[in-house]
Protein backbone atom coordinates (compact mmCIF):
# COMPACT_ATOMS: atom_id res chain seq x y z
CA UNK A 1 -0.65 13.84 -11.80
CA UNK A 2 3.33 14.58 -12.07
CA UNK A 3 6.22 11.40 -12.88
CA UNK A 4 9.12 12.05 -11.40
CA UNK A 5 11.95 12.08 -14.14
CA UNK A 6 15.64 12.01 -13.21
CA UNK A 7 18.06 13.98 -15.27
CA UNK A 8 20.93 12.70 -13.65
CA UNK A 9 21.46 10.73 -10.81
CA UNK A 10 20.95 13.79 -8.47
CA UNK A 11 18.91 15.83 -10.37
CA UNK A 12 14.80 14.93 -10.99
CA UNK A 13 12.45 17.16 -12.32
CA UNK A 14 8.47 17.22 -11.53
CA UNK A 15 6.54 17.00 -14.66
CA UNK A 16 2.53 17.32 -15.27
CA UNK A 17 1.27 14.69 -17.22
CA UNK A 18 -0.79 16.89 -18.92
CA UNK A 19 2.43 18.37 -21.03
CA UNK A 20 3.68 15.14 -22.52
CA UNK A 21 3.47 15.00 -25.86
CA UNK A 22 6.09 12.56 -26.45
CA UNK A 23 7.96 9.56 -24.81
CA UNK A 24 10.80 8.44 -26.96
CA UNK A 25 12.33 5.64 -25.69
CA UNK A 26 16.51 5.35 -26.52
CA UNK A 27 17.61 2.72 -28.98
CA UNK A 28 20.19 1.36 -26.68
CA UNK A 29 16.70 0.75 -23.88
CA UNK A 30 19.37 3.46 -21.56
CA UNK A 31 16.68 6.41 -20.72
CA UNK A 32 14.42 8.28 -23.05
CA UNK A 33 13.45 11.20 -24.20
CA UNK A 34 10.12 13.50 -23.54
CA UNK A 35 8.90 16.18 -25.07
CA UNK A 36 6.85 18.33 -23.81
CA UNK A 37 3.74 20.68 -25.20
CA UNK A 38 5.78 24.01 -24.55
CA UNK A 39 8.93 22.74 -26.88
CA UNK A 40 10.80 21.71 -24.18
CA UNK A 41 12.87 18.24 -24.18
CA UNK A 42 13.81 16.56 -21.34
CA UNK A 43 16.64 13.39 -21.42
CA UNK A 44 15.83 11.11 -19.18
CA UNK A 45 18.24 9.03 -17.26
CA UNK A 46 15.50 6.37 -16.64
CA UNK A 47 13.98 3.50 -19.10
CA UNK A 48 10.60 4.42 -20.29
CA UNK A 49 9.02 1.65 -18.61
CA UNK A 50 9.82 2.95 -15.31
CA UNK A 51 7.83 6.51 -16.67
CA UNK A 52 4.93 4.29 -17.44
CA UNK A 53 5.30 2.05 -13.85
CA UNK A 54 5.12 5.89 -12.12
CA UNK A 55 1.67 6.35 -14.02
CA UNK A 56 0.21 2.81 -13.04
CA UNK A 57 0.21 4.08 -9.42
């Protein structure tokens, strides 16, 4: 399975569930942060509750 996560308003990248190690949501509830199993870390321009809404589905 893959969530959709926008890195700007134009911009989205397809990620595997599988490589999510991490969903840290932002202080200030404005997007969050994953990280995922190969190092990388993705901003996210979307609240993690609408991550977890793609993975209810």
């Amino acid at each position: 399975m893959f969530l959709k996560v926008f890195t700007s308003v134009n911009d989205f990248v397809m990620v595997n569930i599988d490589h999510i190690v991490y969903i840290n949501p932002s202080t200030s509830n404005r997007g969050c942060t994953l990280i995922l199993a190969t190092g990388v870390r993705l901003n996210s321009i979307e609240d993690y509750d609408v991550l977890l809404e793609q993975l209810n589905k």
